[in-house]
Protein backbone atom coordinates (compact mmCIF):
# COMPACT_ATOMS: atom_id res chain seq x y z
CA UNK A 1 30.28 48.78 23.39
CA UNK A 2 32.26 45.45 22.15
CA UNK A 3 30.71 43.62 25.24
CA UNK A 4 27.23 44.62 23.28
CA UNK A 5 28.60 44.01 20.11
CA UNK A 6 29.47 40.31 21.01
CA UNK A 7 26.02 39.68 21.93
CA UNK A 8 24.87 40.35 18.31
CA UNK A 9 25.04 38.02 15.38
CA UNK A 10 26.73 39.06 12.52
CA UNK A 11 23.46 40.08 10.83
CA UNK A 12 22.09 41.75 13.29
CA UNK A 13 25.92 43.70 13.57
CA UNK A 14 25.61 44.61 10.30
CA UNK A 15 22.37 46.87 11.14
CA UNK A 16 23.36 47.95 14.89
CA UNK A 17 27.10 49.02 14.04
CA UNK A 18 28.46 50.29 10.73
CA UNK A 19 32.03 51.59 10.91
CA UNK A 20 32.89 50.95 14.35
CA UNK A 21 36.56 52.37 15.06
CA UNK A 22 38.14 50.63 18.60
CA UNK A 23 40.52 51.79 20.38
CA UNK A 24 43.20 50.20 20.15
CA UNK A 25 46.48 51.99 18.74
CA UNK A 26 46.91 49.59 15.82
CA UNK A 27 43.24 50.75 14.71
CA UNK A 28 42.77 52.16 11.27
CA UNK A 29 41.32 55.93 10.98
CA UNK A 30 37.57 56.52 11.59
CA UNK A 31 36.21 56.63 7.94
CA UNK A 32 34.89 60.11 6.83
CA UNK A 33 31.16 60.66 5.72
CA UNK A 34 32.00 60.52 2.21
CA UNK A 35 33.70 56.98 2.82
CA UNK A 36 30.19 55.57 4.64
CA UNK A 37 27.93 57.31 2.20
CA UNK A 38 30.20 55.75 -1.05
CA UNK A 39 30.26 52.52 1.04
CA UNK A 40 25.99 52.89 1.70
CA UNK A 41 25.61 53.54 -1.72
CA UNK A 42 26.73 50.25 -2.65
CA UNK A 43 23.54 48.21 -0.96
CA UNK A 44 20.87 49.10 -4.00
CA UNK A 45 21.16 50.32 -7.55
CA UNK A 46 22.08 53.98 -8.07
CA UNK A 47 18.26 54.88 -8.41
CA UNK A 48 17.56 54.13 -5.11
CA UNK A 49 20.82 54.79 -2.97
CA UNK A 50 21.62 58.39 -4.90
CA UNK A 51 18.41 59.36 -3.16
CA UNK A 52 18.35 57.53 0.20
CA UNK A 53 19.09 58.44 3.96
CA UNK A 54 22.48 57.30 5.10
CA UNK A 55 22.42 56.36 8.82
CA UNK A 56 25.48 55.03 10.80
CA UNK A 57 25.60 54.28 14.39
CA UNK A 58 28.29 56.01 16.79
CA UNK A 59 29.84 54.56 19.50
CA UNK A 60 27.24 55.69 22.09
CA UNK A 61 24.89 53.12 19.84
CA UNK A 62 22.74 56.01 18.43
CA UNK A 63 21.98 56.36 15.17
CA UNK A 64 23.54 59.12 13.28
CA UNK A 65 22.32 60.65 10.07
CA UNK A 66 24.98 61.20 7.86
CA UNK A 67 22.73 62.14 4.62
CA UNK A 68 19.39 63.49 4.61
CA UNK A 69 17.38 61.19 1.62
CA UNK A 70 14.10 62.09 -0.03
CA UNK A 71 12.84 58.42 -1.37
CA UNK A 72 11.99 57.07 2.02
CA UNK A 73 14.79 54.67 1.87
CA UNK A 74 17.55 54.00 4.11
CA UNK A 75 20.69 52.93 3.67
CA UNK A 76 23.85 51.58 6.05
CA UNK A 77 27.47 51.02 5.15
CA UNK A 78 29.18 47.96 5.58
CA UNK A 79 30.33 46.69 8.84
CA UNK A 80 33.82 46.61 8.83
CA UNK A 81 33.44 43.75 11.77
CA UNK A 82 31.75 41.27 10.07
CA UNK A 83 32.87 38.71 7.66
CA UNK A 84 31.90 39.93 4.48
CA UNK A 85 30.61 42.86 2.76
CA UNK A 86 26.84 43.78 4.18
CA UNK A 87 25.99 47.15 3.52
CA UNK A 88 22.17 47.66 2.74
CA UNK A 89 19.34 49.66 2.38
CA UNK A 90 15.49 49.08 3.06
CA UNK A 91 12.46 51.08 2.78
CA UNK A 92 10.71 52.87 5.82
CA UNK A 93 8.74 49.39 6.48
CA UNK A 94 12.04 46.92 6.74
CA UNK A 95 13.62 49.63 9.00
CA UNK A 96 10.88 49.17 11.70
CA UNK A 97 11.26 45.42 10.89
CA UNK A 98 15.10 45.72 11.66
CA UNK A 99 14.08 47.87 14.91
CA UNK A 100 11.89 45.20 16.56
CA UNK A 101 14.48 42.80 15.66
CA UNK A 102 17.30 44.73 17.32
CA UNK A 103 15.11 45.12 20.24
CA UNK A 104 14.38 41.48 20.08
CA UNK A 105 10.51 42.59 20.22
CA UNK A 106 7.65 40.87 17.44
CA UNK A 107 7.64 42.93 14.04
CA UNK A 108 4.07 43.57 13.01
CA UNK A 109 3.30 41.12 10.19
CA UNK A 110 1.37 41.99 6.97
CA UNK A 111 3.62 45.49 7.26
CA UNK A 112 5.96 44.55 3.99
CA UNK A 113 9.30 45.78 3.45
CA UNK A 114 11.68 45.27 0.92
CA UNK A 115 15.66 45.23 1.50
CA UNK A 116 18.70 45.27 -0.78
CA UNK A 117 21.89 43.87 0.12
CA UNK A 118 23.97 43.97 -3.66
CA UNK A 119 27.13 44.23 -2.39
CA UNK A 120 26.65 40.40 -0.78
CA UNK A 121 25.72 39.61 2.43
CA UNK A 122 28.05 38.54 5.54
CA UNK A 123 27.61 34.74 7.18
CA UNK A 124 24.94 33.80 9.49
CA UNK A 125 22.98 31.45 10.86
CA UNK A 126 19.72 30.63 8.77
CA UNK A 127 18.07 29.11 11.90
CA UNK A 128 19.10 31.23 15.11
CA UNK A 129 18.09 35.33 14.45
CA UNK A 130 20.76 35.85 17.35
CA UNK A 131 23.64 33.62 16.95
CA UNK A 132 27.20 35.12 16.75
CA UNK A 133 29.37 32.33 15.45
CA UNK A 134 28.89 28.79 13.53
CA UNK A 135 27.70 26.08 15.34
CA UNK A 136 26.42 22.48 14.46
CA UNK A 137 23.51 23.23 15.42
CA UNK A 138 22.90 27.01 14.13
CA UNK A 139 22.73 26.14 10.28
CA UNK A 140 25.18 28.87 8.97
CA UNK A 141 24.83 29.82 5.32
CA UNK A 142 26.92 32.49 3.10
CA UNK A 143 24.89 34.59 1.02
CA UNK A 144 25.46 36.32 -1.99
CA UNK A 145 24.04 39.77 -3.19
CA UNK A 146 20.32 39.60 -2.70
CA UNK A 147 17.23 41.12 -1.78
CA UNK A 148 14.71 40.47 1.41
CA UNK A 149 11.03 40.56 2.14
CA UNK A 150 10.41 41.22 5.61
CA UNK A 151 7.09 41.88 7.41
CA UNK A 152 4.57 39.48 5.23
CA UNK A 153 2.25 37.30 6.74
CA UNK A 154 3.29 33.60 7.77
CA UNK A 155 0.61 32.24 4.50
CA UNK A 156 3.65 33.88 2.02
CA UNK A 157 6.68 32.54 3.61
CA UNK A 158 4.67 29.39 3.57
CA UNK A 159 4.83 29.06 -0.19
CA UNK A 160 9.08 29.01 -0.23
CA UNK A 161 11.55 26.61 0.76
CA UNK A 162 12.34 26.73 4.91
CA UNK A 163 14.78 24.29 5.23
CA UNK A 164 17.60 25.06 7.87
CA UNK A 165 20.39 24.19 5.24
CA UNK A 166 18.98 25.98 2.18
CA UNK A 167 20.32 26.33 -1.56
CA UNK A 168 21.49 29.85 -1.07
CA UNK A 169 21.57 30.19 -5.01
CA UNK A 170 17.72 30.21 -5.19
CA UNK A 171 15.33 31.98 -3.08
CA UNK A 172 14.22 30.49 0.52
CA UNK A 173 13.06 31.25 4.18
CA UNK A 174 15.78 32.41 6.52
CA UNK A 175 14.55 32.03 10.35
CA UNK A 176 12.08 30.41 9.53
CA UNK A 177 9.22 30.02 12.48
CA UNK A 178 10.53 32.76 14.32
CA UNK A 179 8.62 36.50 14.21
CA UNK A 180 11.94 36.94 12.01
CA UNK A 181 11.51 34.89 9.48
CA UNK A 182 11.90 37.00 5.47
CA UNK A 183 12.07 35.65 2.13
CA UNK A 184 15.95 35.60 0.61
CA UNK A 185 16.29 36.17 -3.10
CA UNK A 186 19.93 36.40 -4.72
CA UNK A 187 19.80 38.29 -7.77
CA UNK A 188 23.49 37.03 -9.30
């Protein structure tokens, strides 16, 4: 499993492992259910998350439902192995978004989902969907609490900034020209 996990960039960590527990002796307790769900909970306002699916993945790599939701959203807890605090929650449309980009397949366009991530976001590159550490040439950016678009047609990403070292204060295109590119919007 950590061989696969080193493969993934943080981002993409923070939606293919949530509350990974290694083996090693010096490793902290497994958290309980009610610590993912309190930690899931976090990603949109109450509305939304006191209503939504809580999923973690187990160490086999499957997902795990750890709350049945009614609203048709989803939500993850933070990723104890990334940088900084990225637990989120998207609707039904992001999550098949998030699926193709795990698998490293296209998403289908014009199929628009929305994602919160209010407890911040971890680091990652803004150029390279797939890169695991800073580079000089991966762009990396910290972001802040924010919500994505994901899914829209290339004409609406086309109207934001897609510079690889954007002003993470205001919204812009992360990935941009790759079948990953989504719209970043902080909201502090």
């Amino acid at each position: 499993m950590n061989r696969f996990l080193a493969q993934l960039s943080p981002a993409v960590l923070a939606i293919a492992v949530s509350m990974h527990a290694t083996a090693d002796t010096n490793a902290k307790a497994a958290p309980t259910d009610t610590d993912l769900v309190k930690s899931a909970m976090t990603a949109a306002p109450a509305k939304v998350s006191q209503h939504a699916t809580i999923v973690t993945m187990d160490d086999s790599g499957k997902m795990r439902t750890v709350r049945k939701g009614t609203n048709g959203f989803t939500c993850m807890p933070d990723n104890p192995e990334t940088p900084g605090p990225d637990p989120m929650c998207m609707d039904q449309n992001a999550m098949e978004w998030v699926h193709a980009w795990i698998a490293h397949t296209t998403p289908t366009h014009g199929k628009v989902g929305f994602m919160y991530m209010l407890s911040g976001g971890t680091d990652a590159s803004n150029t390279d969907p797939y890169a695991t550490k800073p580079s000089s040439e991966n762009h990396w950016v910290k972001t802040g609490p924010h919500v994505m678009i994901v899914g829209a047609d290339s004409s609406f990403y086309d109207t934001y900034p897609k510079g690889a070292d954007p002003d993470t204060a205001v919204p812009y295109i992360m990935w941009a020209g790759t079948p990953y590119q989504h719209l970043m919007v902080p909201v502090k």
